[in-house]
C-alpha atoms as a PDB file:
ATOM      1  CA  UNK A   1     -74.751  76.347 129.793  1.00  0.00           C
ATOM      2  CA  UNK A   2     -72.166  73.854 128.642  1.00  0.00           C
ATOM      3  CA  UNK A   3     -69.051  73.568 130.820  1.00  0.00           C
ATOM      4  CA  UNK A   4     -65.076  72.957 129.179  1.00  0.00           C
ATOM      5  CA  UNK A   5     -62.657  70.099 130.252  1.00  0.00           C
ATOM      6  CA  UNK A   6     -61.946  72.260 133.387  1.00  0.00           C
ATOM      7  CA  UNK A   7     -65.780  72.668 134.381  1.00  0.00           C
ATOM      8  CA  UNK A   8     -65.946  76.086 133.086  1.00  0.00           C
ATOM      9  CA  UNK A   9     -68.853  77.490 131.704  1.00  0.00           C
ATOM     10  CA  UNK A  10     -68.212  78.600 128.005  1.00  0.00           C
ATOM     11  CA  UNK A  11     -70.074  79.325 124.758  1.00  0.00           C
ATOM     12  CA  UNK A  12     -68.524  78.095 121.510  1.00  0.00           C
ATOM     13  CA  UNK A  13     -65.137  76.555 122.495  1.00  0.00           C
ATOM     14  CA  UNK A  14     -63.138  74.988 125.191  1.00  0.00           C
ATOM     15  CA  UNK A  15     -61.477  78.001 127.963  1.00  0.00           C
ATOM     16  CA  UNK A  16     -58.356  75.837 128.096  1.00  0.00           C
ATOM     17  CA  UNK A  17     -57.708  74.859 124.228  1.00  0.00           C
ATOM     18  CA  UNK A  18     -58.490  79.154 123.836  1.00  0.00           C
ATOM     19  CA  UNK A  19     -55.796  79.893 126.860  1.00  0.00           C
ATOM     20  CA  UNK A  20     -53.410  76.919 125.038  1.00  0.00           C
ATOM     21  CA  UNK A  21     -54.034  78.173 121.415  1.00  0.00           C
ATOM     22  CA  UNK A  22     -53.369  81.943 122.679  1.00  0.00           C
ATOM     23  CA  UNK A  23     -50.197  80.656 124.419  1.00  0.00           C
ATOM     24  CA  UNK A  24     -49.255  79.170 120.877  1.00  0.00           C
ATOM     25  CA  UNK A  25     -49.699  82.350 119.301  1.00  0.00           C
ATOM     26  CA  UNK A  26     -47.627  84.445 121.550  1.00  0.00           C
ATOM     27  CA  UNK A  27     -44.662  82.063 120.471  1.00  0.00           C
ATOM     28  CA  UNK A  28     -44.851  82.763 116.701  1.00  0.00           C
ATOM     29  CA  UNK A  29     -45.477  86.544 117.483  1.00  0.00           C
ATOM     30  CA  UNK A  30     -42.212  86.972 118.981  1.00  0.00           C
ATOM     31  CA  UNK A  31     -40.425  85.201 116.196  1.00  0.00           C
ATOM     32  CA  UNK A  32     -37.888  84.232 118.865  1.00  0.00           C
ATOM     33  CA  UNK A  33     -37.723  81.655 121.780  1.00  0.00           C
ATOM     34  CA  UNK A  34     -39.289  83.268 125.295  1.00  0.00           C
ATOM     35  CA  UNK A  35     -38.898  82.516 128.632  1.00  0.00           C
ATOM     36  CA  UNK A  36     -41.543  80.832 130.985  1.00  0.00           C
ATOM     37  CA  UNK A  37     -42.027  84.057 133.230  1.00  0.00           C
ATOM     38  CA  UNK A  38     -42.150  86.293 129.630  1.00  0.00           C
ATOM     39  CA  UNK A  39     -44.566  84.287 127.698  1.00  0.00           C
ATOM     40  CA  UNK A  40     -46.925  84.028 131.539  1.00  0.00           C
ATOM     41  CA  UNK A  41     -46.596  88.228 131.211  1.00  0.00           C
ATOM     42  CA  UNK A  42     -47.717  88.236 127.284  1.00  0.00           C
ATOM     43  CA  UNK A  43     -50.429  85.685 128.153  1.00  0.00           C
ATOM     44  CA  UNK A  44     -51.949  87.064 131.193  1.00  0.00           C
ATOM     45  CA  UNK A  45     -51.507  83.709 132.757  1.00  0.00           C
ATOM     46  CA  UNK A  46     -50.145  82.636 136.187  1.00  0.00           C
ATOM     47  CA  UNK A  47     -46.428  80.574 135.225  1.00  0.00           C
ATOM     48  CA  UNK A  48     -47.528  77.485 136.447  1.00  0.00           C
ATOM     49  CA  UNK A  49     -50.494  77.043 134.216  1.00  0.00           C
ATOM     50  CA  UNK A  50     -47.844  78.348 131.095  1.00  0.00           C
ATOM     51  CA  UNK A  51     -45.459  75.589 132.323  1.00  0.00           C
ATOM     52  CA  UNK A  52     -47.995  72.830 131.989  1.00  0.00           C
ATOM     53  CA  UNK A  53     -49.698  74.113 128.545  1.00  0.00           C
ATOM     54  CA  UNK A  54     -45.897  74.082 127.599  1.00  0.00           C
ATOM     55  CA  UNK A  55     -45.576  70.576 129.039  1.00  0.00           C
ATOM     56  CA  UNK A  56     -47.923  69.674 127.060  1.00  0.00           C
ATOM     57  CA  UNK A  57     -46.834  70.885 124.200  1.00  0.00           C
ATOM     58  CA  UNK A  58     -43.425  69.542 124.205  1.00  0.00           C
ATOM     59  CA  UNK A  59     -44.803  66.183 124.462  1.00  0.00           C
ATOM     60  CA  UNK A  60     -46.620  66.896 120.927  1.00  0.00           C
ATOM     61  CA  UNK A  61     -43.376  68.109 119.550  1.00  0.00           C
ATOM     62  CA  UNK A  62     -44.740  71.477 118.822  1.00  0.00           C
ATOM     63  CA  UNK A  63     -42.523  72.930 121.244  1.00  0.00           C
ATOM     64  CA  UNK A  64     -38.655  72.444 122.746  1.00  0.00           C
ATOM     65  CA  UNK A  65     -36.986  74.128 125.036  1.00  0.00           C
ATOM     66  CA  UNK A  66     -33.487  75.688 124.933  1.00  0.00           C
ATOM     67  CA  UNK A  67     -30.340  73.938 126.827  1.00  0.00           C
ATOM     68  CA  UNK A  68     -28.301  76.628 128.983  1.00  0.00           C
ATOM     69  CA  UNK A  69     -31.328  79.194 128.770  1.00  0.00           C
ATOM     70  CA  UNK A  70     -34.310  77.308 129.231  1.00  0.00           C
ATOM     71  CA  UNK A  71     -36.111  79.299 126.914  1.00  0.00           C
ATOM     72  CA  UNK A  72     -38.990  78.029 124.677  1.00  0.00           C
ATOM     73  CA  UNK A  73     -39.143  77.584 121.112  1.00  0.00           C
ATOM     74  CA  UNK A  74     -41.456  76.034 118.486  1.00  0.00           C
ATOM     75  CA  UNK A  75     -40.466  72.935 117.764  1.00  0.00           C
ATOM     76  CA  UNK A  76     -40.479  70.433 114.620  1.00  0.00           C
ATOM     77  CA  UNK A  77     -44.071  69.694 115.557  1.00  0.00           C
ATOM     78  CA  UNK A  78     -45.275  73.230 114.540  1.00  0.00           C
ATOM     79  CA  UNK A  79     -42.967  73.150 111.574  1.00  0.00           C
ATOM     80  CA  UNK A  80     -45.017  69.877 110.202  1.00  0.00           C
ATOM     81  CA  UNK A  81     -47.770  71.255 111.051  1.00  0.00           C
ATOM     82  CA  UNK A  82     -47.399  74.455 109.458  1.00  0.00           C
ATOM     83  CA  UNK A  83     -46.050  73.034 106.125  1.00  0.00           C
ATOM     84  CA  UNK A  84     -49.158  70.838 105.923  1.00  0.00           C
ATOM     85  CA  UNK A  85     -50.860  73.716 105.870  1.00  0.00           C
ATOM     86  CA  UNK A  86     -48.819  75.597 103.646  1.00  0.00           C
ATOM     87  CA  UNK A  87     -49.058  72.598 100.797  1.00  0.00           C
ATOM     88  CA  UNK A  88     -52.816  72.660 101.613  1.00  0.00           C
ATOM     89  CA  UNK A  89     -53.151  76.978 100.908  1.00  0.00           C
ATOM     90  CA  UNK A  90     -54.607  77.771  97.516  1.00  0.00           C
ATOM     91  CA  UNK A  91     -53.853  81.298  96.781  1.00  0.00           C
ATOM     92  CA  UNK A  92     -55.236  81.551  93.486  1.00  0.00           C
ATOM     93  CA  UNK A  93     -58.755  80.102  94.273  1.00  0.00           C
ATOM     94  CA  UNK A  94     -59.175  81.341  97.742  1.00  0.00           C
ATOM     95  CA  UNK A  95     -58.986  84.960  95.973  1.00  0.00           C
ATOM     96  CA  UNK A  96     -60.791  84.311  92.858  1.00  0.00           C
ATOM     97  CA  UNK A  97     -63.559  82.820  95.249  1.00  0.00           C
ATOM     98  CA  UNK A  98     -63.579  85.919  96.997  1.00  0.00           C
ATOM     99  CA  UNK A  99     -63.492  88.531  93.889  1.00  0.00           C
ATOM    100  CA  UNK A 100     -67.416  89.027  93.648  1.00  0.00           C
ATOM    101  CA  UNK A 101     -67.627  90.246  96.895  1.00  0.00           C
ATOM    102  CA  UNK A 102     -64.654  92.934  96.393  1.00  0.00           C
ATOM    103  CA  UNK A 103     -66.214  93.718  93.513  1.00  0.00           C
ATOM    104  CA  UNK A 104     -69.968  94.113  95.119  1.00  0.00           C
ATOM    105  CA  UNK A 105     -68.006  96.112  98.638  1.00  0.00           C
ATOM    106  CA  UNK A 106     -65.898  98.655  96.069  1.00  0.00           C
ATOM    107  CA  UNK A 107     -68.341  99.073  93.222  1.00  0.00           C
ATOM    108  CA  UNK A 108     -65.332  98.631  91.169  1.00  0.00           C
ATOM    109  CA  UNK A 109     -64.471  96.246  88.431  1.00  0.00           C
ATOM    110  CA  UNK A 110     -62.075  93.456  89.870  1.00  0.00           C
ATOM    111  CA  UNK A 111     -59.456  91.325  87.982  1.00  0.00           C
ATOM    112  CA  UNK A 112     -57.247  88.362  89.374  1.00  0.00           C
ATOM    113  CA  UNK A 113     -54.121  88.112  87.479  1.00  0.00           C
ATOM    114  CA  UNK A 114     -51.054  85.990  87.571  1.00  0.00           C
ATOM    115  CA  UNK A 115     -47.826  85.849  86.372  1.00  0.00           C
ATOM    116  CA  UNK A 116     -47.557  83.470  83.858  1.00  0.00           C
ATOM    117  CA  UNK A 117     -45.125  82.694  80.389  1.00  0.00           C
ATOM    118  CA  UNK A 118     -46.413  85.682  78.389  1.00  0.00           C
ATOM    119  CA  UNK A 119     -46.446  88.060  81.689  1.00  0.00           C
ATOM    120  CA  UNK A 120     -48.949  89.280  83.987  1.00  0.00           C
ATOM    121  CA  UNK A 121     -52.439  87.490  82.942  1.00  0.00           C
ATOM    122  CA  UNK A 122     -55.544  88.147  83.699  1.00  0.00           C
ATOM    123  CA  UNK A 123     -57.112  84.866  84.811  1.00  0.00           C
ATOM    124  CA  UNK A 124     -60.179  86.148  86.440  1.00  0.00           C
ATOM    125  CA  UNK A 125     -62.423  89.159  85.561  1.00  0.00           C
ATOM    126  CA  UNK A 126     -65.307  90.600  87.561  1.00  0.00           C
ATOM    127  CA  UNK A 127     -67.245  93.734  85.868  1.00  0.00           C
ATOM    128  CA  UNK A 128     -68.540  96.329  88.076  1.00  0.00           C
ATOM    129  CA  UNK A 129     -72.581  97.277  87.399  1.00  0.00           C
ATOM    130  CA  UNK A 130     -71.504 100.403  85.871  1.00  0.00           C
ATOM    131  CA  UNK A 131     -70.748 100.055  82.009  1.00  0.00           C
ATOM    132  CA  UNK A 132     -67.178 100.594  81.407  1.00  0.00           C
ATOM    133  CA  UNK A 133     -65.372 100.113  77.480  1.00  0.00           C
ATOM    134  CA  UNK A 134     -62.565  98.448  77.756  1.00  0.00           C
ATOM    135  CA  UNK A 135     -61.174  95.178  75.150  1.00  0.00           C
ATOM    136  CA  UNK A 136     -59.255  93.489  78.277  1.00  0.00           C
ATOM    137  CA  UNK A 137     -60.628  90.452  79.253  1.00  0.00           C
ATOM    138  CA  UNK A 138     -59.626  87.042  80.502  1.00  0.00           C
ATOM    139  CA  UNK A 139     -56.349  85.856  79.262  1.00  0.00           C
ATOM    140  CA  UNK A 140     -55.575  89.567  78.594  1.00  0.00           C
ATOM    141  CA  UNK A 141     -51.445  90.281  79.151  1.00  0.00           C
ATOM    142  CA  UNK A 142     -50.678  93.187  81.126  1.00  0.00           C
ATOM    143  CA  UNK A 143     -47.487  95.177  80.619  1.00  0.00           C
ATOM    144  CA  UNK A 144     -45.325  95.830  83.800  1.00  0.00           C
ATOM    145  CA  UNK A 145     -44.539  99.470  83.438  1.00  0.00           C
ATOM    146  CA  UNK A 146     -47.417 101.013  82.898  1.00  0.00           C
ATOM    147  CA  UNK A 147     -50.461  99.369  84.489  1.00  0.00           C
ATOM    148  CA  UNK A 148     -51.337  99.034  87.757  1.00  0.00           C
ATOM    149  CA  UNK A 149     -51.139  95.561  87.837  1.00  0.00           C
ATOM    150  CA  UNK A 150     -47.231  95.003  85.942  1.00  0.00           C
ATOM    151  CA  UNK A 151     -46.120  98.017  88.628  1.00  0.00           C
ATOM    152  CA  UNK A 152     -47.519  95.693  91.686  1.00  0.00           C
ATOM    153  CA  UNK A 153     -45.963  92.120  90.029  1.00  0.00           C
ATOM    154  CA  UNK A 154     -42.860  94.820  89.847  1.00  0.00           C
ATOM    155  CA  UNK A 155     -42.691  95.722  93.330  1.00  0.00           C
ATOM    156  CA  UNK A 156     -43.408  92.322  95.051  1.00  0.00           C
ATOM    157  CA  UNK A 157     -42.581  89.657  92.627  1.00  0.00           C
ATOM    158  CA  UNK A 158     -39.471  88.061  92.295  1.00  0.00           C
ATOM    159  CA  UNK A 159     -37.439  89.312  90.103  1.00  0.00           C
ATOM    160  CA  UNK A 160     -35.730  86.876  87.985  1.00  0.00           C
ATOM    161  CA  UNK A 161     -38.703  85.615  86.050  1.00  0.00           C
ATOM    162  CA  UNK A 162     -39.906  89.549  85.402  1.00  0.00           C
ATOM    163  CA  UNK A 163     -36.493  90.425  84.313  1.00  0.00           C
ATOM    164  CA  UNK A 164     -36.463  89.633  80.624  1.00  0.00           C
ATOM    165  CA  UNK A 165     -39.744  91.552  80.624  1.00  0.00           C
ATOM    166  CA  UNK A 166     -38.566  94.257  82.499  1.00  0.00           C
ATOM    167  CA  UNK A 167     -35.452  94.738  79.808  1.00  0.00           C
ATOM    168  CA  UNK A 168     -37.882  94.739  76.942  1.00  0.00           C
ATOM    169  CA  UNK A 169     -40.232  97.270  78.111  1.00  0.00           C
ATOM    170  CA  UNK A 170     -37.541  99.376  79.017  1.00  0.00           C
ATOM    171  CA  UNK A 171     -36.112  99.873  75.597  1.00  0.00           C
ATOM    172  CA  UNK A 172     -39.291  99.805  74.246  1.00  0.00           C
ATOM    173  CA  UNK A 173     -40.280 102.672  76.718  1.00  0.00           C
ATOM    174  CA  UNK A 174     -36.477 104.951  75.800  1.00  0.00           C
ATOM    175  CA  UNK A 175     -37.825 104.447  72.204  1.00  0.00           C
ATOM    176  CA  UNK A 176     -41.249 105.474  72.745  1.00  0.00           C
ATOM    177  CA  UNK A 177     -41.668 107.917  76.154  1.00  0.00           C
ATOM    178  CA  UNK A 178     -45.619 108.340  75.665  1.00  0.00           C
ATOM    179  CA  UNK A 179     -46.011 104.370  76.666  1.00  0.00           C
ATOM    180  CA  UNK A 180     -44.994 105.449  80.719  1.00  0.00           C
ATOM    181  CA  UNK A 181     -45.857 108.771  80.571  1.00  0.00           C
ATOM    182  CA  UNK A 182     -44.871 109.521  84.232  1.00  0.00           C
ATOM    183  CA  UNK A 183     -41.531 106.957  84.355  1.00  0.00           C
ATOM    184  CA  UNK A 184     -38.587 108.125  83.010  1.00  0.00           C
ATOM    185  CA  UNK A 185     -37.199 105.481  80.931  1.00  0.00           C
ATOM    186  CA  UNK A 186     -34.200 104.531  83.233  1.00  0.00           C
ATOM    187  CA  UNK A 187     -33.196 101.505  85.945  1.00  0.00           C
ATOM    188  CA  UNK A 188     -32.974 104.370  89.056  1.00  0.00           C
ATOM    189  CA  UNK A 189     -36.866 105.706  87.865  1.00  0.00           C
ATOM    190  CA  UNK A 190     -38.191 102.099  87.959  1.00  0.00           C
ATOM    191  CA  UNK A 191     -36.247 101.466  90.829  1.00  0.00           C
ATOM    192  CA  UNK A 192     -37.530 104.904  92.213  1.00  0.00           C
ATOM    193  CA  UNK A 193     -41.114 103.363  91.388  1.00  0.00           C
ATOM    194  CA  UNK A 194     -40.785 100.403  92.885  1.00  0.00           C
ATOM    195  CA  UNK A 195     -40.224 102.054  96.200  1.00  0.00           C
ATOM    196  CA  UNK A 196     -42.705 104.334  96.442  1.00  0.00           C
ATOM    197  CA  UNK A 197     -44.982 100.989  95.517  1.00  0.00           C
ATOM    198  CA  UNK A 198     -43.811  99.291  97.939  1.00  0.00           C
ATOM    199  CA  UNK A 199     -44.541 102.118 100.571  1.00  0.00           C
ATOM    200  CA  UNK A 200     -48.364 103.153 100.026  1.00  0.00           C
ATOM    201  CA  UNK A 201     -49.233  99.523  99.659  1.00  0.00           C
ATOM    202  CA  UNK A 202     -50.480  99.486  96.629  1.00  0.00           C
ATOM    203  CA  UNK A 203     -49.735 100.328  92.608  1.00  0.00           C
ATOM    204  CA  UNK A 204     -51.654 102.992  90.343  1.00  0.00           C
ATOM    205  CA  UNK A 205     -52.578 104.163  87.024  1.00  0.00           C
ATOM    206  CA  UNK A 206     -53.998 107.399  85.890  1.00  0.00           C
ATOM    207  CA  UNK A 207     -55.670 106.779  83.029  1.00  0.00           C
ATOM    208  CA  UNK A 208     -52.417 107.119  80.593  1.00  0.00           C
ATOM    209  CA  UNK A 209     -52.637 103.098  79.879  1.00  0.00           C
ATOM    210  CA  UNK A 210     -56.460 103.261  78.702  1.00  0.00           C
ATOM    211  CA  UNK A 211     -58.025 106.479  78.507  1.00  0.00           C
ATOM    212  CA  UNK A 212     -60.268 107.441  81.313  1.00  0.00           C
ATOM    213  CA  UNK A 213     -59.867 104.280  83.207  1.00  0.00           C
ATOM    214  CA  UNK A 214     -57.566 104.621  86.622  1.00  0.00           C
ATOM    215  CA  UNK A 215     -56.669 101.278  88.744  1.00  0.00           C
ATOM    216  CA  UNK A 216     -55.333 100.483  91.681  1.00  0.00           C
ATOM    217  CA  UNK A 217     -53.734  96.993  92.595  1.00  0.00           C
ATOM    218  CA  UNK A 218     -52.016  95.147  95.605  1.00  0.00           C
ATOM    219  CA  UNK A 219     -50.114  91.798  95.699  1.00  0.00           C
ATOM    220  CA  UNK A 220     -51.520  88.828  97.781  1.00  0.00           C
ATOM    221  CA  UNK A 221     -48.278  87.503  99.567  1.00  0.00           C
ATOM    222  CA  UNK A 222     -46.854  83.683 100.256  1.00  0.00           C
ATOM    223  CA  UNK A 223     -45.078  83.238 103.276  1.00  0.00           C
ATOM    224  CA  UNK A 224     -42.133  84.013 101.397  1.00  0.00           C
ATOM    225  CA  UNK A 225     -43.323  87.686 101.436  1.00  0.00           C
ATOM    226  CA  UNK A 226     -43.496  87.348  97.334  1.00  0.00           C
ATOM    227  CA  UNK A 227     -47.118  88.136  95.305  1.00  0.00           C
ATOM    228  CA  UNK A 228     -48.531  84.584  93.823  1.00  0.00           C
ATOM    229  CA  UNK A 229     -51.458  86.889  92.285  1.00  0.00           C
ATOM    230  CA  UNK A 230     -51.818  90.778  92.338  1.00  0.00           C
ATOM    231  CA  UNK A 231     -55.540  91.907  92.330  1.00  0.00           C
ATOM    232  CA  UNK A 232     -57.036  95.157  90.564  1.00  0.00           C
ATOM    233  CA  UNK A 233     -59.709  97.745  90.665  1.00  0.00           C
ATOM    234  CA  UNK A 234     -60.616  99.995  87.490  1.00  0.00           C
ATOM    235  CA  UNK A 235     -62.388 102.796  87.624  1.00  0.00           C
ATOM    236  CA  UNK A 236     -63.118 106.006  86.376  1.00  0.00           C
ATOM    237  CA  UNK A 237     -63.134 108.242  89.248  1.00  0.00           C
ATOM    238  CA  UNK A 238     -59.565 109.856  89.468  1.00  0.00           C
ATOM    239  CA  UNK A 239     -60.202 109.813  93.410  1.00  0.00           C
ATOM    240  CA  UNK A 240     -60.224 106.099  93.259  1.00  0.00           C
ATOM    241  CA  UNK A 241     -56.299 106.013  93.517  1.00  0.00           C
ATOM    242  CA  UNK A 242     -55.434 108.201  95.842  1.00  0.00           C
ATOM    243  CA  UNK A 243     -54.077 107.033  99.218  1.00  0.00           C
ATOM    244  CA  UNK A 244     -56.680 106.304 101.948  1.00  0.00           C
ATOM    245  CA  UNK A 245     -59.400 106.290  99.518  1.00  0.00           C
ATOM    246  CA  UNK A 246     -62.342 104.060 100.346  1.00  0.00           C
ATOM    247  CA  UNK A 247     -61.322 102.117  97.387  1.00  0.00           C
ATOM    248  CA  UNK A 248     -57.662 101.411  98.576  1.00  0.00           C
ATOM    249  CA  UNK A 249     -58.310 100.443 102.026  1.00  0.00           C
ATOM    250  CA  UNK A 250     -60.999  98.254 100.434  1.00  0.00           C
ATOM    251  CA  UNK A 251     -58.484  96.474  97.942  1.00  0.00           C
ATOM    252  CA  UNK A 252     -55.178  96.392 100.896  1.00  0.00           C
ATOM    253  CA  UNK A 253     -57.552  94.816 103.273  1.00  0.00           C
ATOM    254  CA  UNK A 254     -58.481  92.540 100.888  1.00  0.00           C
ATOM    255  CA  UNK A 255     -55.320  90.905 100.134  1.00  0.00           C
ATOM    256  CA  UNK A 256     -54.024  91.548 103.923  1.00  0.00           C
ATOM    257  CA  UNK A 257     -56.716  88.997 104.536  1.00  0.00           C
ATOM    258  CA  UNK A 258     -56.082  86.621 101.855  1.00  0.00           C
ATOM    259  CA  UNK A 259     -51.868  86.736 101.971  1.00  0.00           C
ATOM    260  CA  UNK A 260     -49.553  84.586 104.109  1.00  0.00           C
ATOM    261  CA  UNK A 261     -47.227  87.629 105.111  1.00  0.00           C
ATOM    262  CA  UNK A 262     -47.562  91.056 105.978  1.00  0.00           C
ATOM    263  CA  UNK A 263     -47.533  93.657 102.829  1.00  0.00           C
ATOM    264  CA  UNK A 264     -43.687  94.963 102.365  1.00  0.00           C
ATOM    265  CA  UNK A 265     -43.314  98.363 103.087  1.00  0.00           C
ATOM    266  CA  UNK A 266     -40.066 100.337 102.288  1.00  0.00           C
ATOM    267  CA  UNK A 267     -37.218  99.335 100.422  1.00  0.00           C
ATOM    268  CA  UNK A 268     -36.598  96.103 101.625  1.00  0.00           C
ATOM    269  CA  UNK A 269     -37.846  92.860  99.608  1.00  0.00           C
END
C-alpha cells in the first residue's frame, strides 16, 4: 500500500494535504477568524500540528493572523484563489450539462432558463419520455407572475432588472385577474408570494398558466446569493408540487449542488 509524505499508509490522497485541506475548511465555515486551540477542537487535531499547517499556510498567504488576538483569518491568498475560481465557474453550462440527468432521475420535463432582455428565457429544454402538448420551447419568454419559473427569478433575482417587468404584469394582472388566478393583483400579495417562495425552496404552478401542466422551479445561486439561471420541472401530476415530493427534493438538490450559496430561506434577500 502506498505511504503519504509522513509515511502513512493511505488510499487515494495524501493524510496530511486531507488533515491541511480539512483545517482550511473549518476557517471558511466559521465565517470569522478562530483561535489556534478552537480551530485544534473543530479539527480533531493536537494544537501543535494546527500551528504548523497554519505556519504553513501563512507563508502561502492564504492565511494571517490577527495583532492583539492572535486569532486566524484567511488571508489575501485564499481571496485570489477563490476569485480565480469564481471567474473560472460557468453556471449556465455546468447546469445545462447536467439537465438530462434531472430529467432521466425525475421523469419530468426539464427547462434551463435565464433572465435575459425580453425576461425569463428558456435557453435549454429537455422533454420527459412521456408525451406532453405544450407550444413552449427554446427561446420561449416566461412571464414572472404566473409561472413557476417568473415566481423563482421573482424571489431570488435581483430586483432592479425584473422591475419594469414586474410593473407591467401587475397592471396587466388588476386589468385582467384570470392571468394569476391565485395572486391578488397588489405589491403586499407579490410581496406575500415572494416569501412564502423563498421559504419552501422552491416556486409552483397549478396548472392555471397551461392547462393541466403543474411545475415546480428553484434558482441556482452565485456567491452573491442571487439566481444566474432558475431550473423547471413540468408535469402533470398535481402531487408533483407539493412540498417534500420526490420531485422537489429532486429539483432543490439539484441546484443545491450546482449553486455557489446556500438557497435563501425567509424574508431576507
Amino acid at each position: 500500500m502506498a505511504k503519504d509524505d509522513n509515511g502513512n499508509e493511505h488510499t487515494g490522497g495524501i493524510q496530511s494535504l486531507d488533515a491541511a485541506l480539512r483545517l482550511l475548511n473549518a476557517m471558511i465555515e466559521r465565517r470569522a477568524p478562530a483561535s489556534l486551540s478552537e480551530l485544534a477542537r473543530e479539527c480533531g487535531m493536537p494544537p501543535s500540528k494546527v500551528h504548523r499547517y497554519l505556519a504553513s499556510f501563512h507563508h502561502a498567504g492564504l492565511v494571517e493572523q490577527a495583532g492583539r488576538s492572535g486569532k486566524y483569518d484567511l488571508g489575501p491568498g485564499a481571496v485570489t484563489l477563490g476569485l480565480s475560481a469564481l471567474a473560472r465557474h460557468d453556471f449556465v453550462n455546468r447546469a445545462s450539462d447536467a439537465l438530462p440527468d434531472l430529467r432521466d432521475e425525475s421523469g419530468l420535463t426539464a427547462l434551463l432558463s435565464v433572465w435575459g432582455t425580453q425576461g425569463a428565457t428558456v435557453i435549454r429544454w429537455e422533454r420527459a419520455a412521456s408525451p406532453m402538448v405544450t407550444s413552449m420551447g427554446l427561446g420561449t419568454t416566461l412571464p414572472l407572475l404566473n409561472s413557476a419559473t417568473g415566481r423563482a427569478f421573482l424571489a431570488w433575482a435581483p430586483p432592479a432588472p425584473l422591475q419594469a417587468f414586474r410593473e407591467a404584469e401587475l397592471r396587466h394582472a388588476r386589468q385582467n385577474p384570470a392571468v394569476a388566478p391565485d395572486l391578488l393583483p397588489t405589491e403586499e400579495d407579490i410581496d406575500k408570494m415572494v416569501q412564502t417562495i423563498r421559504t419552501q425552496g422552491y416556486a409552483s404552478v397549478e396548472g392555471k398558466f397551461i392547462p393541466g401542466l403543474v411545475a415546480i422551479a428553484a434558482p441556482i445561486l452565485d456567491w452573491q446569493r442571487e439566481a444566474q439561471a432558475v431550473i423547471t420541472l413540468i408535469g402533470t401530476d398535481p402531487a408533483v408540487v407539493q412540498p417534500r415530493s420526490e420531485a422537489v427534493e429532486r429539483l432543490t438538490a439539484f441546484c443545491k449542488e450546482l449553486s455557489f450559496a446556500p438557497m435563501i430561506t425567509g424574508g431576507a434577500r
